[in-house]
PDB file of N, CA and C in Angstrom:
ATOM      1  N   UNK A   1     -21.519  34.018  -0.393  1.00  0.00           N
ATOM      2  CA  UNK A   1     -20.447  34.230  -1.344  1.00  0.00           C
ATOM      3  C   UNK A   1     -19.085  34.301  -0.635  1.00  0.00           C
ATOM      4  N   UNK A   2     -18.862  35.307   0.899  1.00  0.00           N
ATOM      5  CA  UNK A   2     -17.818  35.072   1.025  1.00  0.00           C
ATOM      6  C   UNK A   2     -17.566  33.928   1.701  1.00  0.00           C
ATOM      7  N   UNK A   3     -18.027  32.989   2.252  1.00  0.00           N
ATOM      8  CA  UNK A   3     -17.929  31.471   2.446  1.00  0.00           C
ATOM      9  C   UNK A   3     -17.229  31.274   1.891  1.00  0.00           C
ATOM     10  N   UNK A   4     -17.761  31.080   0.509  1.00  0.00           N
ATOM     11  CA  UNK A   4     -17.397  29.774  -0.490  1.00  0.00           C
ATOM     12  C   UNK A   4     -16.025  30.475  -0.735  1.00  0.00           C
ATOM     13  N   UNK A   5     -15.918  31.367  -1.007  1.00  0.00           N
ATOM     14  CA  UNK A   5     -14.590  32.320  -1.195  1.00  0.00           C
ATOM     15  C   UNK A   5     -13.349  31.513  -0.383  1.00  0.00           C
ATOM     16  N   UNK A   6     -13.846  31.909   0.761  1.00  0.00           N
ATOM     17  CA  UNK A   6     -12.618  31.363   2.130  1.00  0.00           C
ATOM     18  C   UNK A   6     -12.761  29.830   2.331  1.00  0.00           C
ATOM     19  N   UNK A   7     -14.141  29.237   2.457  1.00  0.00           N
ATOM     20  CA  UNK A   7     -13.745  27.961   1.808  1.00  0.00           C
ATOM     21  C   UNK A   7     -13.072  27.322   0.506  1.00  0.00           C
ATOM     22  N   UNK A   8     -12.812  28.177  -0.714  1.00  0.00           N
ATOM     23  CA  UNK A   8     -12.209  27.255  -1.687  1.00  0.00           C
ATOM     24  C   UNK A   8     -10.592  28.301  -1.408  1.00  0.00           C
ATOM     25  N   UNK A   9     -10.255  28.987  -0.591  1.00  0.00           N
ATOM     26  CA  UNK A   9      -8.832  29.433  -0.224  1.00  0.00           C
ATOM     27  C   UNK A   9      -8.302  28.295   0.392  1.00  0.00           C
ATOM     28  N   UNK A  10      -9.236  27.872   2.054  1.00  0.00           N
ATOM     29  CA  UNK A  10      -8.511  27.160   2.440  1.00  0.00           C
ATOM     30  C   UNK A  10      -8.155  25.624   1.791  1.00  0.00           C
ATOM     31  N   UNK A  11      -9.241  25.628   0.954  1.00  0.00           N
ATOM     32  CA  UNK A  11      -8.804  24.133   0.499  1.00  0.00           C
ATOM     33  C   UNK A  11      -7.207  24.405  -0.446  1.00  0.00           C
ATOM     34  N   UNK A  12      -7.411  25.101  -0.726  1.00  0.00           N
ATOM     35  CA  UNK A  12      -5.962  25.297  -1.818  1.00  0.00           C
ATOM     36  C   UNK A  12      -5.219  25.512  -0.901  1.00  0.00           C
ATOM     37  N   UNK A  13      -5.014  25.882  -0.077  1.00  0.00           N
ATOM     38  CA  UNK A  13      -3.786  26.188   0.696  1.00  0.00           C
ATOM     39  C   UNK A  13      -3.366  24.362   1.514  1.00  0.00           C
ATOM     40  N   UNK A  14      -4.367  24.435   2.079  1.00  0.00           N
ATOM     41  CA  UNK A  14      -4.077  22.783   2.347  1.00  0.00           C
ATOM     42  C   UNK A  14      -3.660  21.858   0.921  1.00  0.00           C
ATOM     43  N   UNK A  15      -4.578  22.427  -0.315  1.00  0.00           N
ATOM     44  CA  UNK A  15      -3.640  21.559  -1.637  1.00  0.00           C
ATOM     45  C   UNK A  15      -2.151  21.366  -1.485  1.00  0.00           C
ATOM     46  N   UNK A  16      -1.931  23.219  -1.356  1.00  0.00           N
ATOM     47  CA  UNK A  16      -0.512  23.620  -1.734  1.00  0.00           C
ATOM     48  C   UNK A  16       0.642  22.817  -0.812  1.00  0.00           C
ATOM     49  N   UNK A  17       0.011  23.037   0.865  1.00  0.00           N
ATOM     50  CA  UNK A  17       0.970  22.425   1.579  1.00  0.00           C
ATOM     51  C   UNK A  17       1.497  20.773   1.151  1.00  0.00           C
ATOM     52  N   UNK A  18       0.787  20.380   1.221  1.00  0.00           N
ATOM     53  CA  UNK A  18       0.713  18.711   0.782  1.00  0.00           C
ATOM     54  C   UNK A  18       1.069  18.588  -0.344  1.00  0.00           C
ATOM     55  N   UNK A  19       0.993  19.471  -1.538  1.00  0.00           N
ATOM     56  CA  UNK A  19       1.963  18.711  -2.510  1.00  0.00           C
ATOM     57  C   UNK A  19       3.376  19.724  -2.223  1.00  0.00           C
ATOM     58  N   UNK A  20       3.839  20.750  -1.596  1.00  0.00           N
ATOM     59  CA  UNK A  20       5.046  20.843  -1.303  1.00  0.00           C
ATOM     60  C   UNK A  20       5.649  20.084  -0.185  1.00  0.00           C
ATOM     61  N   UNK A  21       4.621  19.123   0.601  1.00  0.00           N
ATOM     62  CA  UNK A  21       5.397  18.519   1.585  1.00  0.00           C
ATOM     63  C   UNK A  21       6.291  17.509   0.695  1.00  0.00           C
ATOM     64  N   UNK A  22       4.988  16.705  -0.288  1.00  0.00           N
ATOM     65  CA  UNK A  22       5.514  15.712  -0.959  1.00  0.00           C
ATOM     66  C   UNK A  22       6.865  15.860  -1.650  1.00  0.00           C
ATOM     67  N   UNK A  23       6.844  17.029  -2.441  1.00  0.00           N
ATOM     68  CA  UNK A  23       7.799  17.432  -2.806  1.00  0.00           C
ATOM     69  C   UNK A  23       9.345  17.199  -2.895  1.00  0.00           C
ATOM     70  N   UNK A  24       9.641  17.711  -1.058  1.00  0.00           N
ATOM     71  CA  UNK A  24       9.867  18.240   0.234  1.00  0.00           C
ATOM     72  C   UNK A  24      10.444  16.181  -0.043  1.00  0.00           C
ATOM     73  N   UNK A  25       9.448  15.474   0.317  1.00  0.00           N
ATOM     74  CA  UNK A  25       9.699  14.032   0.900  1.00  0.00           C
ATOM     75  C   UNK A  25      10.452  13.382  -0.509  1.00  0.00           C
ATOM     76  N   UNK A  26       9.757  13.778  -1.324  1.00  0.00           N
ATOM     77  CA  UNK A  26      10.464  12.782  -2.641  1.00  0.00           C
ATOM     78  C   UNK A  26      12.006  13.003  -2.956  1.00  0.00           C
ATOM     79  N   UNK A  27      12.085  14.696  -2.498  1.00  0.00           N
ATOM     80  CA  UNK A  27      13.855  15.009  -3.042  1.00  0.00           C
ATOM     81  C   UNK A  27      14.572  14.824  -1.872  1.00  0.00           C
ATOM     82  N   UNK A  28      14.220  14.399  -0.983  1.00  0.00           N
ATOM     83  CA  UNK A  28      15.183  14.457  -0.018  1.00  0.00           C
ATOM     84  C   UNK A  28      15.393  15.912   0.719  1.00  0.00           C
ATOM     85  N   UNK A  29      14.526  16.602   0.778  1.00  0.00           N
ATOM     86  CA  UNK A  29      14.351  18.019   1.379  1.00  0.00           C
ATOM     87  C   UNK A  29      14.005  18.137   2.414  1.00  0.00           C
ATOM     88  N   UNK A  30      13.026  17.523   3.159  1.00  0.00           N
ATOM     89  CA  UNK A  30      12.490  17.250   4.089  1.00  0.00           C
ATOM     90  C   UNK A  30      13.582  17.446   5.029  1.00  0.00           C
ATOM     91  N   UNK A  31      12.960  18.334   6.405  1.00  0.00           N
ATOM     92  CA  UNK A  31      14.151  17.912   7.403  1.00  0.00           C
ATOM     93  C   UNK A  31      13.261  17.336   8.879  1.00  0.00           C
ATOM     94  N   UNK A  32      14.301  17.067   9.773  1.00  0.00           N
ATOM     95  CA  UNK A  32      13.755  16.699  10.929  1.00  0.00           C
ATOM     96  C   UNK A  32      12.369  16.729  11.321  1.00  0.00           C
ATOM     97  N   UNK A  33      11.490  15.431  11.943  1.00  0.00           N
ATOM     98  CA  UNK A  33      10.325  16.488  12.190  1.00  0.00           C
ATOM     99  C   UNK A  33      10.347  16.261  13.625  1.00  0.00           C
ATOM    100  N   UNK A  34       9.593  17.606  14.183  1.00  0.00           N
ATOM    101  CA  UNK A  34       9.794  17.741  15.310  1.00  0.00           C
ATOM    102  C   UNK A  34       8.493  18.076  16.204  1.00  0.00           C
ATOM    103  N   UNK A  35       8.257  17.102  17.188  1.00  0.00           N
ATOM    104  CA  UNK A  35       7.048  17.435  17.990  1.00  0.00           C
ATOM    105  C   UNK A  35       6.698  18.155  18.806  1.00  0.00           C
ATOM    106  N   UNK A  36       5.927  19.388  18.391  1.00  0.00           N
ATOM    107  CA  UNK A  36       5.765  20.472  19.813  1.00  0.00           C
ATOM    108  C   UNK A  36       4.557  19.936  20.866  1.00  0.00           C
ATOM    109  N   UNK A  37       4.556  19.609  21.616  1.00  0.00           N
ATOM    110  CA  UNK A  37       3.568  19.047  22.444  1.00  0.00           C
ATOM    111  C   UNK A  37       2.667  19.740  23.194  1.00  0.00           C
ATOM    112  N   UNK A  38       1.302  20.045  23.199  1.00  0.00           N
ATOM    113  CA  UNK A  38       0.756  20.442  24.267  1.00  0.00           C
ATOM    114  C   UNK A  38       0.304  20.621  25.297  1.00  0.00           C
ATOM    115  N   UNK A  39      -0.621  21.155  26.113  1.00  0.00           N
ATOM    116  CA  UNK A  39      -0.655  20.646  27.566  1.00  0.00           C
ATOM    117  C   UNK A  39      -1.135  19.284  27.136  1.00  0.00           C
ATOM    118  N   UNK A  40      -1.003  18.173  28.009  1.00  0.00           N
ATOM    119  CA  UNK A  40      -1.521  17.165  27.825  1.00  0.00           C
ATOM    120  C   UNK A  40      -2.266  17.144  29.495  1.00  0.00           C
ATOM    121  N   UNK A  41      -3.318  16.200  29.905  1.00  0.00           N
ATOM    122  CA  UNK A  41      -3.568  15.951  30.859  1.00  0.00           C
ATOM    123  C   UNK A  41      -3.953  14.361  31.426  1.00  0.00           C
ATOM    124  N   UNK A  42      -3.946  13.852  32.267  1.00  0.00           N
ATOM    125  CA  UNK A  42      -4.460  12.056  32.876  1.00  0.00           C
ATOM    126  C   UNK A  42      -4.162  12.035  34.303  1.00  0.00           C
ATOM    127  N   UNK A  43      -4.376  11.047  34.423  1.00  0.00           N
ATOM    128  CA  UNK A  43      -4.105  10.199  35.820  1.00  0.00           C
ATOM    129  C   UNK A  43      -3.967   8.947  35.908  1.00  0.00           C
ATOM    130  N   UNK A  44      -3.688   8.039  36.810  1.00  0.00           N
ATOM    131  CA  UNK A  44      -2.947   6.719  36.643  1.00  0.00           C
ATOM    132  C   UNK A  44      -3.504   6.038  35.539  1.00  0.00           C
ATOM    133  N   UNK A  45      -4.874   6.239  34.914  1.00  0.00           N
ATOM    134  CA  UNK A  45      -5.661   5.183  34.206  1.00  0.00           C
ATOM    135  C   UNK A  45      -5.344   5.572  32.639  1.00  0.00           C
ATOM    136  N   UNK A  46      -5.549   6.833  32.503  1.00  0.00           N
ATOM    137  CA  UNK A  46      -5.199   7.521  30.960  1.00  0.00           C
ATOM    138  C   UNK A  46      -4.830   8.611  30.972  1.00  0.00           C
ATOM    139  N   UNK A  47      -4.254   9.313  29.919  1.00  0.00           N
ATOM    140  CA  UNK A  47      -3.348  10.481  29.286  1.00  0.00           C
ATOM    141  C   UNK A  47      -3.947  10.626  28.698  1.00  0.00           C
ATOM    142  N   UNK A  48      -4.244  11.959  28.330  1.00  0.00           N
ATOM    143  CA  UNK A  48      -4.348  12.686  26.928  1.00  0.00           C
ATOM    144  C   UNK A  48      -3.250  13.678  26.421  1.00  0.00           C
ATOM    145  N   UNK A  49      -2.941  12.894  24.929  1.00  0.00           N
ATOM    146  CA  UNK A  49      -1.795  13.748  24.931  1.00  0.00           C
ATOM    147  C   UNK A  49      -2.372  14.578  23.307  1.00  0.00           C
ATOM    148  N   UNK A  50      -1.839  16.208  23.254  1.00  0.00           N
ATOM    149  CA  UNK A  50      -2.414  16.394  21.697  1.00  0.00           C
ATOM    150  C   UNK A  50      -0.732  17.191  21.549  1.00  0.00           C
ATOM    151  N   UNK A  51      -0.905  17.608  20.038  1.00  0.00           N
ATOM    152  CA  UNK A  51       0.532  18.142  19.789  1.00  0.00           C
ATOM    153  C   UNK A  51       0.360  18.628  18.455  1.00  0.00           C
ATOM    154  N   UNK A  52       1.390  18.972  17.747  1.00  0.00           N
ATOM    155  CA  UNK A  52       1.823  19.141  15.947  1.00  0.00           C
ATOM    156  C   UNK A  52       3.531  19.101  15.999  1.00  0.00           C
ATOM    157  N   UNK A  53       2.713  18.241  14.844  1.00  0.00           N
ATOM    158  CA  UNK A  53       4.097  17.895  14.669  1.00  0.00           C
ATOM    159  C   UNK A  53       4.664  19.099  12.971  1.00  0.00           C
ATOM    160  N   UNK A  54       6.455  18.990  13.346  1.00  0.00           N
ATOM    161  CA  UNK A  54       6.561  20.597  12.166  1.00  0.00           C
ATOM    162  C   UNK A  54       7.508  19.884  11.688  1.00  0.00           C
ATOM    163  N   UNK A  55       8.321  20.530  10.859  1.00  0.00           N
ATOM    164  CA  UNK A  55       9.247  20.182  10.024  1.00  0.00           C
ATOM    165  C   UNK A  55      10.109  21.076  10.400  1.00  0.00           C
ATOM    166  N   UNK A  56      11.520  20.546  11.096  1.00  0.00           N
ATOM    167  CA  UNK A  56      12.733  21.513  11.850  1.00  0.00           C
ATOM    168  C   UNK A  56      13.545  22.124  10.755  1.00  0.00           C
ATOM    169  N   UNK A  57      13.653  22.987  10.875  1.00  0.00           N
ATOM    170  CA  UNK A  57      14.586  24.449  10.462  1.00  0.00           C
ATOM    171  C   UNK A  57      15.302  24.522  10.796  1.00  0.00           C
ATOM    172  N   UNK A  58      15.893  23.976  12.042  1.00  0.00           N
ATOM    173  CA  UNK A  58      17.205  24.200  12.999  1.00  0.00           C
ATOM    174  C   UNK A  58      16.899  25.850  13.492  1.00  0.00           C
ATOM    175  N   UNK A  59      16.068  26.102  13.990  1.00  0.00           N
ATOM    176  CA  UNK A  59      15.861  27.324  14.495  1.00  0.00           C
ATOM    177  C   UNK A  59      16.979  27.624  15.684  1.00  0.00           C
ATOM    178  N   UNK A  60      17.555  28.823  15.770  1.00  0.00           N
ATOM    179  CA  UNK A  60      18.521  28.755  16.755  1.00  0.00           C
ATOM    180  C   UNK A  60      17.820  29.784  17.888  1.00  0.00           C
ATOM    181  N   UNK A  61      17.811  29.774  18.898  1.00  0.00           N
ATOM    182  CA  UNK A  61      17.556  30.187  19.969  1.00  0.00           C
ATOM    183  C   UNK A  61      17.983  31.630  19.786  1.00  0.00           C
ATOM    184  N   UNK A  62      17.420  32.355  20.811  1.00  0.00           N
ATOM    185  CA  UNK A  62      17.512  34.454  20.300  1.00  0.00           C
ATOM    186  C   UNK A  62      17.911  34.568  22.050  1.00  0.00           C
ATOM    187  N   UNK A  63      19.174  35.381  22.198  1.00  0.00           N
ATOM    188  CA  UNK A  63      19.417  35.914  23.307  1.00  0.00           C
ATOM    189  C   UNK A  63      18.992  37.619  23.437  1.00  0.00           C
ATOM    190  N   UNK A  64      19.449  37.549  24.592  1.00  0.00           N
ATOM    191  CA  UNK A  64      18.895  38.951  25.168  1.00  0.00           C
ATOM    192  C   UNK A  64      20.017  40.187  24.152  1.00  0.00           C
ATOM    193  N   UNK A  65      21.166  39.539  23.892  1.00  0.00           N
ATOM    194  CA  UNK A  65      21.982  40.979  23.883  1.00  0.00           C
ATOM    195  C   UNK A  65      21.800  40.033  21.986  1.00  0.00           C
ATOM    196  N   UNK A  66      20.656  39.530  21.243  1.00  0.00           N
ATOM    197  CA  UNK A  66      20.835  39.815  19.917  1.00  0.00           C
ATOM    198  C   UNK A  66      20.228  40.731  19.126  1.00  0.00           C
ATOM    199  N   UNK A  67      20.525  41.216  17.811  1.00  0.00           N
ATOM    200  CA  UNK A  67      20.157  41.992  16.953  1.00  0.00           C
ATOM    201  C   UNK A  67      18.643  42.135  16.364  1.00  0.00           C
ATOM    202  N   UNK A  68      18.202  43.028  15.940  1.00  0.00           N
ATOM    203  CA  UNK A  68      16.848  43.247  15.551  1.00  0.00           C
ATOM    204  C   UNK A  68      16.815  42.141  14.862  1.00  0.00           C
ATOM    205  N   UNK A  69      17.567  42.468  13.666  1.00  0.00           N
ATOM    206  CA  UNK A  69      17.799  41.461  12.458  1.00  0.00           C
ATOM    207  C   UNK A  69      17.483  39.752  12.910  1.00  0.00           C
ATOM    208  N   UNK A  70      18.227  39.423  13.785  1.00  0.00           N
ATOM    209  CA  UNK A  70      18.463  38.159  14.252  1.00  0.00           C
ATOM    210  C   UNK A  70      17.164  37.520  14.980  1.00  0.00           C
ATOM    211  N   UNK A  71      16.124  38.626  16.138  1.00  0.00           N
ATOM    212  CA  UNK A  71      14.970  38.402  16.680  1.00  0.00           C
ATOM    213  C   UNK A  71      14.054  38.431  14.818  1.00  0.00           C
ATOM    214  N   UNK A  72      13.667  39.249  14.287  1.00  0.00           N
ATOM    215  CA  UNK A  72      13.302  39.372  13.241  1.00  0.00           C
ATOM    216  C   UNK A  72      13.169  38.179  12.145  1.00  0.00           C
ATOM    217  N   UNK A  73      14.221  37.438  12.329  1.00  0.00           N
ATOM    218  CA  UNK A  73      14.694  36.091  11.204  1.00  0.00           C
ATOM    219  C   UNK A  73      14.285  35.087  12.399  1.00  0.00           C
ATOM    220  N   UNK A  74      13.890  35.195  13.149  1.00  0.00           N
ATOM    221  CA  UNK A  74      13.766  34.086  14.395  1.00  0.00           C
ATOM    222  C   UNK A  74      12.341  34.295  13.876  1.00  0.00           C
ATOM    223  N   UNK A  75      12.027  35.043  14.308  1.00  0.00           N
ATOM    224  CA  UNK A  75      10.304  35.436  14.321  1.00  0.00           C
ATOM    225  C   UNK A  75       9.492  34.911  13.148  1.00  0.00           C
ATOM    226  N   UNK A  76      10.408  35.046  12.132  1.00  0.00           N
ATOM    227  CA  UNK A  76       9.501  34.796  10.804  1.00  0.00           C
ATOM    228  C   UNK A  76       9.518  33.247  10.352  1.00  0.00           C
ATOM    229  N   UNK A  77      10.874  32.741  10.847  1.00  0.00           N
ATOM    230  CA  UNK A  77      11.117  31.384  10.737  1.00  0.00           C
ATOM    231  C   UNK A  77      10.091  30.452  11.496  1.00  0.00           C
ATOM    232  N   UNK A  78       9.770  30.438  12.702  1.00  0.00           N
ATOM    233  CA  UNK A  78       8.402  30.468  13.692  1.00  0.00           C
ATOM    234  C   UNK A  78       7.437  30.709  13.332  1.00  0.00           C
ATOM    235  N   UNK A  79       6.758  31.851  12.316  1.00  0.00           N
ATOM    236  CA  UNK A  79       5.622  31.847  11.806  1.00  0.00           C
ATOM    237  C   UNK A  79       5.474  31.068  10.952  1.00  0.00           C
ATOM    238  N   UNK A  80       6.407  31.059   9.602  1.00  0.00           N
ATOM    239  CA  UNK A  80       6.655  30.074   8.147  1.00  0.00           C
ATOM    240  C   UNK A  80       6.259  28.731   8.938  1.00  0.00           C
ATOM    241  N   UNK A  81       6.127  27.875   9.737  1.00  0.00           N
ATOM    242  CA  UNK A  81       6.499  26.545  10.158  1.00  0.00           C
ATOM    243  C   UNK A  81       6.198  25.739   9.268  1.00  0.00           C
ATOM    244  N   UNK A  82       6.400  24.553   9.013  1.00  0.00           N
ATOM    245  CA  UNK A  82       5.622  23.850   7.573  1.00  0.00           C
ATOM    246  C   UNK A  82       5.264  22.387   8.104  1.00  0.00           C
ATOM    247  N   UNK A  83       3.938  22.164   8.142  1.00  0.00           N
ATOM    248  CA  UNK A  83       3.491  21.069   9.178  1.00  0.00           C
ATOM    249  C   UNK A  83       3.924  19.783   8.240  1.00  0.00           C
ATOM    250  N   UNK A  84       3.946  18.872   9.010  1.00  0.00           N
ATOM    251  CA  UNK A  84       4.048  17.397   8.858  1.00  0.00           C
ATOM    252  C   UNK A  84       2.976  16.598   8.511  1.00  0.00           C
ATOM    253  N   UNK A  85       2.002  16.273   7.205  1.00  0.00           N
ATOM    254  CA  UNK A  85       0.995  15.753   6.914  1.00  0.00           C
ATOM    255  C   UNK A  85       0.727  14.332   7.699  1.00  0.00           C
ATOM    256  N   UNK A  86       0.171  13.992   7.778  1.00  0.00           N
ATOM    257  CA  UNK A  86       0.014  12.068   8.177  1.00  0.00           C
ATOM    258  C   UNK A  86       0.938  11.336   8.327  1.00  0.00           C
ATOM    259  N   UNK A  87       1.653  11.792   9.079  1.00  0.00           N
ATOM    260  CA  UNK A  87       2.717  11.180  10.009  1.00  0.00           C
ATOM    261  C   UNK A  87       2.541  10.427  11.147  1.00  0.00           C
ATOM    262  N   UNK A  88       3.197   8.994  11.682  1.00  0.00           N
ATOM    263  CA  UNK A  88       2.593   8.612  12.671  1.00  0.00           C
ATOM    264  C   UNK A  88       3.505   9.305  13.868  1.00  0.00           C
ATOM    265  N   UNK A  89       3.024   9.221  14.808  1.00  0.00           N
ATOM    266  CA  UNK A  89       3.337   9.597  16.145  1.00  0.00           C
ATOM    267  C   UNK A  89       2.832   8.310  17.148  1.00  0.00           C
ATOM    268  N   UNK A  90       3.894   7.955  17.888  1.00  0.00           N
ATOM    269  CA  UNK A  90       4.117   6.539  18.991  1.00  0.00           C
ATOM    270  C   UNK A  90       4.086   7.005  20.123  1.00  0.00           C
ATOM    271  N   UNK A  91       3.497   6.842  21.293  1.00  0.00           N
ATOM    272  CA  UNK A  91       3.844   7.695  22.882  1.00  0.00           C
ATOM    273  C   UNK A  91       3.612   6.148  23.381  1.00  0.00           C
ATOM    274  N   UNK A  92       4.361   6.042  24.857  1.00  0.00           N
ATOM    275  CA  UNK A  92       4.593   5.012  25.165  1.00  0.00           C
ATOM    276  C   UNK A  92       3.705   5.430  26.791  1.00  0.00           C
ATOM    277  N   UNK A  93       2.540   4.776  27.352  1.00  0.00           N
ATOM    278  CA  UNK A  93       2.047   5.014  28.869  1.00  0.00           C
ATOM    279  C   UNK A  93       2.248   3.994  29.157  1.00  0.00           C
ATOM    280  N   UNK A  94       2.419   3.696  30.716  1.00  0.00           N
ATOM    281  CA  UNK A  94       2.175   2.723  31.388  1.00  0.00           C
ATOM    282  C   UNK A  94       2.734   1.075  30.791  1.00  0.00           C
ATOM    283  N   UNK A  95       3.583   1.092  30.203  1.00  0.00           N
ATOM    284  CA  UNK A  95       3.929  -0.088  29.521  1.00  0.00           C
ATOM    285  C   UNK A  95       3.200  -0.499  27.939  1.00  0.00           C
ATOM    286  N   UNK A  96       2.313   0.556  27.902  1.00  0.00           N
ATOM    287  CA  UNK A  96       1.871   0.486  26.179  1.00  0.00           C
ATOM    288  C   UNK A  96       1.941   1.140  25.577  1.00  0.00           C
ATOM    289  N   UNK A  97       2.028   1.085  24.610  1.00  0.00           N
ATOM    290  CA  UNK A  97       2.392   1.927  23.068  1.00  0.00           C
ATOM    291  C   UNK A  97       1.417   2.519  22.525  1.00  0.00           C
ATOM    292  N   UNK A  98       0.967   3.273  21.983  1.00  0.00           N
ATOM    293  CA  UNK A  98      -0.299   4.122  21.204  1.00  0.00           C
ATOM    294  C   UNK A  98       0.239   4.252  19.812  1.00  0.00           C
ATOM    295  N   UNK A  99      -0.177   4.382  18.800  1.00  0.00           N
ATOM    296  CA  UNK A  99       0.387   5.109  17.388  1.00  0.00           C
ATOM    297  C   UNK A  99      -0.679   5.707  17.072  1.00  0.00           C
ATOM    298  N   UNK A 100      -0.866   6.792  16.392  1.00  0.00           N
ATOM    299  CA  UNK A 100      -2.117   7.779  16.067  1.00  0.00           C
ATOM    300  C   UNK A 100      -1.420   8.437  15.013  1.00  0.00           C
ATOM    301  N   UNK A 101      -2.016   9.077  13.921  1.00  0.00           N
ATOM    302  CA  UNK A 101      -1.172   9.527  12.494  1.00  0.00           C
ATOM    303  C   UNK A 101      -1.945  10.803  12.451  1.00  0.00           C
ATOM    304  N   UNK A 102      -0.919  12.103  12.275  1.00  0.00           N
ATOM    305  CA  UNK A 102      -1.058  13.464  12.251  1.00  0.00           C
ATOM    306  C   UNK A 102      -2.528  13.763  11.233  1.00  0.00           C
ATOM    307  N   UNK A 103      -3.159  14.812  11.356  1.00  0.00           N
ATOM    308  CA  UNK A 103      -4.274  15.124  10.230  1.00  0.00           C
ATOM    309  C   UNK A 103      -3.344  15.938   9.183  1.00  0.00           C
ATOM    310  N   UNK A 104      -3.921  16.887   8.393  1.00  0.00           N
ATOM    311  CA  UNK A 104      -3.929  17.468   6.907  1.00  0.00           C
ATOM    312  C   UNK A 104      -2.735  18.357   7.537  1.00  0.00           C
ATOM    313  N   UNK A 105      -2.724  18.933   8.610  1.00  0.00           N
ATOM    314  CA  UNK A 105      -2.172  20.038   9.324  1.00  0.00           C
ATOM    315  C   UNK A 105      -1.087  19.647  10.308  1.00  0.00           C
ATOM    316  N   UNK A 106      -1.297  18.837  10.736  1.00  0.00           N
ATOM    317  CA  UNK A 106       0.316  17.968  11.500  1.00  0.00           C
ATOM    318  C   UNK A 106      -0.205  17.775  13.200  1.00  0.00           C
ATOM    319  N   UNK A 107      -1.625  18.481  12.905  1.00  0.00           N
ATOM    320  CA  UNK A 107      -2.253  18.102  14.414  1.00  0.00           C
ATOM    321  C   UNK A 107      -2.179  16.310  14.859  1.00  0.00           C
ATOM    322  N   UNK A 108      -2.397  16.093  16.295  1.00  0.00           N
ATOM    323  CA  UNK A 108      -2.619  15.109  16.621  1.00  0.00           C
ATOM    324  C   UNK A 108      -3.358  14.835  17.934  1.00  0.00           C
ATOM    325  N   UNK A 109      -3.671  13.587  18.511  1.00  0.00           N
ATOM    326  CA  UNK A 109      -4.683  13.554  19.619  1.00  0.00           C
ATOM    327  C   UNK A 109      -4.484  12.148  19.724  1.00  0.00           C
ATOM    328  N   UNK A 110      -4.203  11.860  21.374  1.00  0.00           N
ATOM    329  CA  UNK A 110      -3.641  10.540  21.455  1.00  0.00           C
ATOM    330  C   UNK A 110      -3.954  10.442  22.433  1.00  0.00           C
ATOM    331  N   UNK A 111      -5.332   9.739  22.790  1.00  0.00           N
ATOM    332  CA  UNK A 111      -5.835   8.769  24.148  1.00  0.00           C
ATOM    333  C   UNK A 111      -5.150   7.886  24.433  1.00  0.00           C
ATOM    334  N   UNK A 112      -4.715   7.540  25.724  1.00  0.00           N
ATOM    335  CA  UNK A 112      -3.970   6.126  26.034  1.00  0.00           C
ATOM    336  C   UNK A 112      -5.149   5.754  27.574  1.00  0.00           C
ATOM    337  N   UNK A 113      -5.550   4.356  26.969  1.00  0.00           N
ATOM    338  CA  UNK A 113      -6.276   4.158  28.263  1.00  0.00           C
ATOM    339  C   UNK A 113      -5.656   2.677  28.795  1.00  0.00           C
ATOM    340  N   UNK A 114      -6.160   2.448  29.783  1.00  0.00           N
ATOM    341  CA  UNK A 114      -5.458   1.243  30.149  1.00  0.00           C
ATOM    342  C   UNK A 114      -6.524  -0.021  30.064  1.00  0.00           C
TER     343      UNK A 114
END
């Protein structure tokens, strides 16, 4: 029972994102998207590169001498992130090109072999 519970949450929540991305894309709301990249690892022959890609906020950077308030609105803006559905993503190795298109969540995974 609680399975199915947390399985039919997450499906709605993945509903929800995707039709507010669309949303988001149809009015012109949408902003920047922006690729956070992860470790990636290779050697001369192939790369592996993985990442997510988000939708930019213009998050502004938090210094040492700022306000609760200001770390606080940083912090939450960083958690909120709002992923990028099936988006393609291009990385360029060794003189070739890859394209690979984000999943439900804005994840991605991009072999480049030679």
């Amino acid at each position: 029972m609680k399975k199915k519970v947390f399985r039919y949450l997450g499906r709605s929540a993945n509903k929800l994102d995707y039709y507010r991305f669309r949303f988001k894309q149809r009015t012109g709301l949408l902003g920047q998207p922006r690729i956070l990249p992860f470790r990636g690892f290779g050697n001369d022959q192939q790369a592996i590169l993985r990442g997510l890609v988000l939708e930019d906020k213009g998050q502004k950077l938090v210094h040492d001498n700022s306000n609760q308030w200001e770390n606080a609105t940083a912090l939450f803006k960083r958690y909120i992130s709002s992923e990028t559905p099936r988006v393609q993503v291009k990385a360029y190795f060794q003189g070739q090109h890859k394209v690979v298109q984000t999943d439900s969540e804005g994840y991605f995974t991009l072999l480049s072999c030679q």
